[in-house]
N, C-alpha and C. Protein backbone atom coordinates (compact mmCIF):
# COMPACT_ATOMS: atom_id res chain seq x y z
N UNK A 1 -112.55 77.30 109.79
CA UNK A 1 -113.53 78.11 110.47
C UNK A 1 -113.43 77.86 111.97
N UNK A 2 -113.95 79.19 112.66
CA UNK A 2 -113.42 78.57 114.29
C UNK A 2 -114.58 77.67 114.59
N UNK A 3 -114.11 77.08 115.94
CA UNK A 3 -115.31 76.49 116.86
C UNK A 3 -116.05 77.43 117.55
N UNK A 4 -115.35 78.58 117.89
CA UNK A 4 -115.45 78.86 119.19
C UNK A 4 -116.84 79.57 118.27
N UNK A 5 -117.62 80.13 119.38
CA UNK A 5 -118.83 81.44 119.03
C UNK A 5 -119.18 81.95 119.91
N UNK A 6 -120.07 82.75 120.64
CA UNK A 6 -119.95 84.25 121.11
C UNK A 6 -121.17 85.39 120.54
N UNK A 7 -122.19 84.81 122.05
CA UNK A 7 -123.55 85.15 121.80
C UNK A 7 -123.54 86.57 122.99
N UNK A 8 -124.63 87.32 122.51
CA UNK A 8 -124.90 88.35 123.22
C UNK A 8 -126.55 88.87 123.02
N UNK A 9 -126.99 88.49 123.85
CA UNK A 9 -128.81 88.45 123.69
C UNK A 9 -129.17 89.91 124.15
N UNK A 10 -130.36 90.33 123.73
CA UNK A 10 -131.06 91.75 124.08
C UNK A 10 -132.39 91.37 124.57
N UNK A 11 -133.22 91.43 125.58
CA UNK A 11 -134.67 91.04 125.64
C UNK A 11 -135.00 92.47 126.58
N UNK A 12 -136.44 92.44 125.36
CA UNK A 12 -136.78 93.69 125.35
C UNK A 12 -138.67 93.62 125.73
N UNK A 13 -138.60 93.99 127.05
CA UNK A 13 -140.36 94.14 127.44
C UNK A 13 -140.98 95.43 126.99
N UNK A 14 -142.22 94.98 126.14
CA UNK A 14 -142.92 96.13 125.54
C UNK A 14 -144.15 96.20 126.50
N UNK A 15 -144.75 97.07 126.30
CA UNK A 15 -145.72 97.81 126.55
C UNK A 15 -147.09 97.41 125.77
N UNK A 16 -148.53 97.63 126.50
CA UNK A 16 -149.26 97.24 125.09
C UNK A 16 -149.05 98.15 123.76
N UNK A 17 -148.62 99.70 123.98
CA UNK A 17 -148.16 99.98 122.54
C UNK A 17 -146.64 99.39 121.53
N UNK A 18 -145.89 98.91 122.77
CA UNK A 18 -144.90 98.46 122.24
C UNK A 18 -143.76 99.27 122.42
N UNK A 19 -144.03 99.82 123.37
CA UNK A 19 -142.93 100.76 124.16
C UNK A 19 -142.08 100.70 124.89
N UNK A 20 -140.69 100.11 124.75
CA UNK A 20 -139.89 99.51 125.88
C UNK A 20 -140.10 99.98 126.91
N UNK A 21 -140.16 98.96 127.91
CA UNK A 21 -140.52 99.37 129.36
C UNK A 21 -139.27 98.62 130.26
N UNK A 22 -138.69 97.63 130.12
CA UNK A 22 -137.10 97.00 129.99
C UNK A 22 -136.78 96.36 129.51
N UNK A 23 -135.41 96.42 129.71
CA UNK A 23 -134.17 96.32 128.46
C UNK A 23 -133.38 95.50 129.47
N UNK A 24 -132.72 93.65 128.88
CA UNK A 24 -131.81 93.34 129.44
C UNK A 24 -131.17 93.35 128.50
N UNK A 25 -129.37 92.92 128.65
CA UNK A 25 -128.79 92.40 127.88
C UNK A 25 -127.71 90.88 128.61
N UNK A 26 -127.49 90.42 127.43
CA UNK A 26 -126.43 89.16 128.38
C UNK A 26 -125.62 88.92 127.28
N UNK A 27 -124.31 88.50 128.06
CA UNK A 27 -122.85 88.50 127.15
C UNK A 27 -121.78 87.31 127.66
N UNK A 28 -122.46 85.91 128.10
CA UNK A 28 -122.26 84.67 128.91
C UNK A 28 -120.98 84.86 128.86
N UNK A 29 -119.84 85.53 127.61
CA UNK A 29 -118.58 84.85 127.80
C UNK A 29 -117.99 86.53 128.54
N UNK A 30 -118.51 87.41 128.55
CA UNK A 30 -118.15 88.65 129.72
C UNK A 30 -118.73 88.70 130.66
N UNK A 31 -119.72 87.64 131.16
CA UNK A 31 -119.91 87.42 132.41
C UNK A 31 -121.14 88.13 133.05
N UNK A 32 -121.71 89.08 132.00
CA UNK A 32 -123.05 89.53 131.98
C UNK A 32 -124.36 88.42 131.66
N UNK A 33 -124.98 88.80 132.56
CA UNK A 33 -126.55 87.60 132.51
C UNK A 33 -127.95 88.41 132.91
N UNK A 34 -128.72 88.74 131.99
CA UNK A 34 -129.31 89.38 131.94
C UNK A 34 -129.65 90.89 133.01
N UNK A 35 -128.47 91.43 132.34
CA UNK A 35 -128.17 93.04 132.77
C UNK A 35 -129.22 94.11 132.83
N UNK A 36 -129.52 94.67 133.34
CA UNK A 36 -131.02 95.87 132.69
C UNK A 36 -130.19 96.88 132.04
N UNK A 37 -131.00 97.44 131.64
CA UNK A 37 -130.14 98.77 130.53
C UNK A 37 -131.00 99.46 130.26
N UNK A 38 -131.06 100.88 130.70
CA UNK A 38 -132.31 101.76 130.39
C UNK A 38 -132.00 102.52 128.90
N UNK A 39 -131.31 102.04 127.76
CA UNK A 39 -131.17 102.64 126.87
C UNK A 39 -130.18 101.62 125.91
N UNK A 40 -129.95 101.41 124.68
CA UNK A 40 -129.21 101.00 123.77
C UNK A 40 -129.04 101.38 122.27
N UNK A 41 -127.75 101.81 121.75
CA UNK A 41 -128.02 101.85 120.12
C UNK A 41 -127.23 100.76 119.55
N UNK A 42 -127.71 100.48 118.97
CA UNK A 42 -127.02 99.14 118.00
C UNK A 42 -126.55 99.46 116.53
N UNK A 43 -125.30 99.14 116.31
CA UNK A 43 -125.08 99.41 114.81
C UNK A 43 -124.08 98.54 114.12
N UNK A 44 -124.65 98.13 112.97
CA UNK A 44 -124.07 97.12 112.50
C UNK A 44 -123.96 97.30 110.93
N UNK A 45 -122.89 96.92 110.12
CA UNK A 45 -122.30 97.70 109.01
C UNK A 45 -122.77 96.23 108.03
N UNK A 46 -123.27 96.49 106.80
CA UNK A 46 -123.86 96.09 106.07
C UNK A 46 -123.20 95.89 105.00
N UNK A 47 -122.36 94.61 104.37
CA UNK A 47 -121.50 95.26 103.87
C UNK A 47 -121.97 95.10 102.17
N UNK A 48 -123.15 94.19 102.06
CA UNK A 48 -123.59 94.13 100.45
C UNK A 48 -124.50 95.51 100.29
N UNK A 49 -124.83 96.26 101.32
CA UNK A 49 -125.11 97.57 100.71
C UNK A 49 -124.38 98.28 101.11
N UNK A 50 -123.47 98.44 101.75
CA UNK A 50 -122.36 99.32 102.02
C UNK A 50 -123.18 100.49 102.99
N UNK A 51 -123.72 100.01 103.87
CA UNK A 51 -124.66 101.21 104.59
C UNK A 51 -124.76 101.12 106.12
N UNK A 52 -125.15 101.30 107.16
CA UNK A 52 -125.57 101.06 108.66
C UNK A 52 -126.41 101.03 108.62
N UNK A 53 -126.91 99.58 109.24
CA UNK A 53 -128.09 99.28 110.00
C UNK A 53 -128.13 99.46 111.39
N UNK A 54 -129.29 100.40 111.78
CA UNK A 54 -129.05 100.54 113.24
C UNK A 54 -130.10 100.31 114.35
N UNK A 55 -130.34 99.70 115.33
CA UNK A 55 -131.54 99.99 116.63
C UNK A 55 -131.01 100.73 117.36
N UNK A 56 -131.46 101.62 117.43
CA UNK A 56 -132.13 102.39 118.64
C UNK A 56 -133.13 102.67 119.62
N UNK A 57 -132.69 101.79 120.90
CA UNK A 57 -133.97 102.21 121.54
C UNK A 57 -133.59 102.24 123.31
N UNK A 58 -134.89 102.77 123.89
CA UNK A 58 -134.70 103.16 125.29
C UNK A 58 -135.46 103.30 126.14
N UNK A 59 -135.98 103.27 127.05
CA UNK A 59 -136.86 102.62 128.24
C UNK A 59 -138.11 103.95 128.15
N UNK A 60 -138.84 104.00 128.46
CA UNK A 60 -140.26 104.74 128.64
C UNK A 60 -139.44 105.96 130.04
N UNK A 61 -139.00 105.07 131.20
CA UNK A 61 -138.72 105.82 131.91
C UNK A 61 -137.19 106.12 132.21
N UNK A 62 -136.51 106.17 130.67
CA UNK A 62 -135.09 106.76 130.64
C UNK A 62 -135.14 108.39 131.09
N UNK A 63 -134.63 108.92 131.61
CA UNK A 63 -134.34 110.27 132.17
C UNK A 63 -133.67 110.71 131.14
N UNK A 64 -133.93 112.30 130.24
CA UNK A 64 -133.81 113.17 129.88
C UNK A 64 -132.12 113.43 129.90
N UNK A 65 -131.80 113.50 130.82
CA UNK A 65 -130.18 114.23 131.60
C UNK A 65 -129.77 112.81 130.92
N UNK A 66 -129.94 111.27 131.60
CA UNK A 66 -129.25 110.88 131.45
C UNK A 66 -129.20 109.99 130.09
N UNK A 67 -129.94 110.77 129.04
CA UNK A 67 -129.99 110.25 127.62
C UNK A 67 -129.10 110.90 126.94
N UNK A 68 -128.49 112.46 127.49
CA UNK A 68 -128.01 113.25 127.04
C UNK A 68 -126.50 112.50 127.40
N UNK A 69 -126.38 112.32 128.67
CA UNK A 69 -124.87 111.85 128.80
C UNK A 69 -124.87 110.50 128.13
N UNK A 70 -126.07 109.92 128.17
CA UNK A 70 -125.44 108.39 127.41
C UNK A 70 -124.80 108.91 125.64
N UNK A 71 -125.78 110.00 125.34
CA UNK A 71 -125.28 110.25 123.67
C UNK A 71 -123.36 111.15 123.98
N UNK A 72 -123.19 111.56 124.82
CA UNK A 72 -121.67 112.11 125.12
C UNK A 72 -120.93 111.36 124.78
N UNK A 73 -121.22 110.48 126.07
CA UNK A 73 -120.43 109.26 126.38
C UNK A 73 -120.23 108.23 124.85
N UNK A 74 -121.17 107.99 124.15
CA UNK A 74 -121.04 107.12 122.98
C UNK A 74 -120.89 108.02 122.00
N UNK A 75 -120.43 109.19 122.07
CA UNK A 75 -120.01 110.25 120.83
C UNK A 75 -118.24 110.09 121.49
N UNK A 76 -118.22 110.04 122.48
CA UNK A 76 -116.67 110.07 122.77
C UNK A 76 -116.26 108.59 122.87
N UNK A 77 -116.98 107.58 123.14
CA UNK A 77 -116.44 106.25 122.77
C UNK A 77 -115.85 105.67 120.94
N UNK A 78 -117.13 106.48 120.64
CA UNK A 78 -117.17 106.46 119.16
C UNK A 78 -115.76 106.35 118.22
N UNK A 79 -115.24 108.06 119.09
CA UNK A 79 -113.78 108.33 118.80
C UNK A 79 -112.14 107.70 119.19
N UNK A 80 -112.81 107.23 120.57
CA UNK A 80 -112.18 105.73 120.89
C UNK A 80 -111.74 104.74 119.76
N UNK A 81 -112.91 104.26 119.16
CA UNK A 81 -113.33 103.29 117.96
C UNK A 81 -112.69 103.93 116.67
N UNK A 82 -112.78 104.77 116.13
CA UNK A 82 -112.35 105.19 114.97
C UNK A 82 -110.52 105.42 115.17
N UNK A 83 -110.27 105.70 116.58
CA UNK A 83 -108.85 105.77 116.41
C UNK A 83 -108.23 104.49 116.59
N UNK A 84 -108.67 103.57 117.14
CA UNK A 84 -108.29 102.08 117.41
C UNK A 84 -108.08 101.48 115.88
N UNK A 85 -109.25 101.42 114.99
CA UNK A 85 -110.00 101.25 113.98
C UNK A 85 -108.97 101.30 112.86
N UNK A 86 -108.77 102.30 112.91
CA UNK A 86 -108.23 103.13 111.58
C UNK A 86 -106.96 103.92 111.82
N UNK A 87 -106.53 104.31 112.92
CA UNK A 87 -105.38 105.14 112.77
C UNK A 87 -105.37 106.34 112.67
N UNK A 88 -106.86 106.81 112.51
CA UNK A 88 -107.09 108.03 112.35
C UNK A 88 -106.83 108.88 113.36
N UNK A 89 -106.10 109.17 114.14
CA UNK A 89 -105.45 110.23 115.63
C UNK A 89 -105.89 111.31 115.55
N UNK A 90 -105.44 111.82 114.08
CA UNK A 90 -106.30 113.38 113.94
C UNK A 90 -107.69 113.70 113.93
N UNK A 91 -108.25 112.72 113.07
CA UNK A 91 -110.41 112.75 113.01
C UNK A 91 -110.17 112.43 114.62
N UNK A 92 -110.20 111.46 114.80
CA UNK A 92 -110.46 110.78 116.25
C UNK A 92 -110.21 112.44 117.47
N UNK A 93 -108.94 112.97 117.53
CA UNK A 93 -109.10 114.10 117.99
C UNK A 93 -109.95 115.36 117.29
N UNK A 94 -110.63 115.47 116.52
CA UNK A 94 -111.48 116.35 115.71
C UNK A 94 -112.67 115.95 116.64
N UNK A 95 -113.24 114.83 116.49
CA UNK A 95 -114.45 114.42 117.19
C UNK A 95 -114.36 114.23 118.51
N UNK A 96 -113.73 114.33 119.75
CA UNK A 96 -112.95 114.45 120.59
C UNK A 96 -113.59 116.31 120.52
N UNK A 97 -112.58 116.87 119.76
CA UNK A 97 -113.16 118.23 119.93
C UNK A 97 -114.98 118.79 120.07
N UNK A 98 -115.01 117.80 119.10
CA UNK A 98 -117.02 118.04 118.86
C UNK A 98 -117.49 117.60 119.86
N UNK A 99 -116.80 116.68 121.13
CA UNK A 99 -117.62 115.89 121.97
C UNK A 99 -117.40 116.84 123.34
N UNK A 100 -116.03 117.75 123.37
CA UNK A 100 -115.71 118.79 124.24
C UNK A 100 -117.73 119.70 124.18
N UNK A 101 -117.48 120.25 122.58
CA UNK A 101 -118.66 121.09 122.27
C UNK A 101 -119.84 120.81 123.27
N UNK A 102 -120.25 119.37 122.23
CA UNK A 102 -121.37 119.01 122.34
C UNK A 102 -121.96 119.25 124.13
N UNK A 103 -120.90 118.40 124.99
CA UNK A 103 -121.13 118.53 126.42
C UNK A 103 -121.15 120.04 126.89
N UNK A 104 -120.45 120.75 126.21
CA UNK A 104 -120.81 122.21 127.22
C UNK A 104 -122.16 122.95 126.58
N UNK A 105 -122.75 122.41 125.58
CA UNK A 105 -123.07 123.27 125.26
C UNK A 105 -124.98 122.65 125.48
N UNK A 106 -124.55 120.84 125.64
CA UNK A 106 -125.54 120.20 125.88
C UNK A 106 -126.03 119.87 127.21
N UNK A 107 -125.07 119.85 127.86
CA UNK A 107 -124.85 119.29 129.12
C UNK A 107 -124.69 119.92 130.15
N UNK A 108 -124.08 121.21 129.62
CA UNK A 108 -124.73 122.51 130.72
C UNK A 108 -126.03 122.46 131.36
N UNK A 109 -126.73 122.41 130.59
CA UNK A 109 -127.93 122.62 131.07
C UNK A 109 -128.67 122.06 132.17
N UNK A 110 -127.65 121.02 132.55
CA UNK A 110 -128.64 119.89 133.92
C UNK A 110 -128.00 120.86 135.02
């Protein structure tokens, strides 16, 4: 088993309803120390139920526009990931195509 390990913390200020109001994150061995982040989704693969577990969450005063490009941006990273992943070149360019869509058709609008 290794020695090594490889922490990455989230601290998250609520609101009295419990409404993120900020978001750090820290990643000591990438050199991040408590970063702000007006938005995050988290997903993590489960593998005795075979399912995704996921957080999602994002600041009270995340901007509209730029919730829209953060979902682009992690719809086209996504495809990044699945072609690295798997080999998949063709899905990976399929979703690639959907992420062309999604932005003109989402992202027009700002």
């Amino acid at each position: 088993m290794s020695e090594h390990k490889s922490t990455i913390t989230l601290e998250i200020e609520l609101d009295e309803n419990k409404v993120p109001e900020k978001m750090y994150w820290s990643a000591p061995d990438g050199g991040i120390n408590k970063s702000e982040a007006k938005a995050f989704l988290l997903s993590v693969w489960d593998e005795e139920s075979e399912d995704t577990l996921r957080i999602d969450l994002w600041t009270k005063d995340m901007k509209v526009d730029n919730m829209k490009r953060f979902f682009h941006q992690t719809l086209v990273s996504m495809a990044d990931s699945l072609e690295r992943a798997t080999q998949e070149d063709k899905m990976a360019g399929d979703l690639r195509d959907f992420c062309d869509h999604f932005a003109e058709k989402l992202l027009k609008e700002e």
